[in-house]
Protein backbone atom coordinates (compact mmCIF):
# COMPACT_ATOMS: atom_id res chain seq x y z
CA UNK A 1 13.10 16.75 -16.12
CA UNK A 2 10.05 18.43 -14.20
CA UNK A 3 9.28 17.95 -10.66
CA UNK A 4 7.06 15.56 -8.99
CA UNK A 5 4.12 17.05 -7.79
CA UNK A 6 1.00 15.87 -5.51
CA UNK A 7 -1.35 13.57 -7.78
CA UNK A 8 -4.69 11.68 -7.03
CA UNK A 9 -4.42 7.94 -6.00
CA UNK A 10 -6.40 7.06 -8.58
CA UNK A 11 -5.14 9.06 -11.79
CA UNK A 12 -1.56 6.92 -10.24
CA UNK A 13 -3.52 3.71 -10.13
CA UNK A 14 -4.84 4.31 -13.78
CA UNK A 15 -0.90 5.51 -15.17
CA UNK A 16 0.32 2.06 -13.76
CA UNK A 17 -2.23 -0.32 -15.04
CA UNK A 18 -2.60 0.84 -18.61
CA UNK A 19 0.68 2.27 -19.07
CA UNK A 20 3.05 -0.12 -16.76
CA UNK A 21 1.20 -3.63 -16.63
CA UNK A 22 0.21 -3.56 -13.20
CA UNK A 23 -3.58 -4.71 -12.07
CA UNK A 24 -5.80 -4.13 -9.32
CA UNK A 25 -5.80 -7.32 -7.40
CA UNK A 26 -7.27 -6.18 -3.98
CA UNK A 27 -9.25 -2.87 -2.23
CA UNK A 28 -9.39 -2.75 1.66
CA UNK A 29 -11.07 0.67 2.36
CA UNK A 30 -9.21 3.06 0.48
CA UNK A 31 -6.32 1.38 -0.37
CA UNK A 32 -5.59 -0.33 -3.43
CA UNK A 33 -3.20 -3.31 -4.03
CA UNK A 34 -1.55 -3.60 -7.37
CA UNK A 35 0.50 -6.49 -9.21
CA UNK A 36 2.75 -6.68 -12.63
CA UNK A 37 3.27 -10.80 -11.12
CA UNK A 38 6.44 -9.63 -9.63
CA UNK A 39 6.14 -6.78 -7.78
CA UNK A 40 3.59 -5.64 -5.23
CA UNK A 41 2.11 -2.15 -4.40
CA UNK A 42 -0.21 -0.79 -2.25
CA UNK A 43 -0.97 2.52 -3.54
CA UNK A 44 -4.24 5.33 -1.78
CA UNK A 45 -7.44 6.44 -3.42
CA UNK A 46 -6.74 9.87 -2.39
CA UNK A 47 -4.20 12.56 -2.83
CA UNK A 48 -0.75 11.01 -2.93
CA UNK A 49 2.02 13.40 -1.81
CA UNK A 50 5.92 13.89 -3.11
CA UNK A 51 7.81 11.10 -0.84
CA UNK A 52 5.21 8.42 -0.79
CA UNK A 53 5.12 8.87 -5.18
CA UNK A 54 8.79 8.67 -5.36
CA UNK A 55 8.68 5.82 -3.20
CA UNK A 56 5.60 4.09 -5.00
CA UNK A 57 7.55 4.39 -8.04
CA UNK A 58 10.96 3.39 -7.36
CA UNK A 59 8.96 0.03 -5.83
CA UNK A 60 7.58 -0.19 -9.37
CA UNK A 61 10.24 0.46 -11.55
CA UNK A 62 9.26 3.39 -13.10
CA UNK A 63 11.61 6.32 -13.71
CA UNK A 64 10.18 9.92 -12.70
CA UNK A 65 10.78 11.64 -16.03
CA UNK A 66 9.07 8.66 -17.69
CA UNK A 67 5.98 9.10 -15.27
CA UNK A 68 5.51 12.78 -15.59
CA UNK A 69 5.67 12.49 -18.99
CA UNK A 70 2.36 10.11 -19.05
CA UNK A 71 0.61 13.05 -16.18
């Protein structure tokens, strides 16, 4: 398994809705709201460092090794 590693809000925003089933549902500035029906995310347009990923994806469900394999 590789590391995590600082990514852009919205390459993460694009890995959860076509990969994941999540959708936009909201924007307020640069913060985007996602939804799979069940589970709710906020996630930034920017640069998205270590912690706040791990935590954005243990919200979601998603196991690290799976993610970095879709980067």
């Amino acid at each position: 398994m590789g590391k995590l590693r600082p990514v852009e809000g919205k390459q993460l925003i694009k890995i959860l809705c076509n990969s994941y089933g999540f959708r936009a549902i909201r924007q307020k500035g640069s913060h985007v709201t996602l939804t799979n029906g069940t589970i709710y995310v906020t996630v930034p347009a920017k640069e998205i460092h270590v912690g706040l990923l791990s935590v954005i994806l243990k919200d979601c469900g998603v196991p690290q090794d799976e993610f970095l394999d879709r980067l």
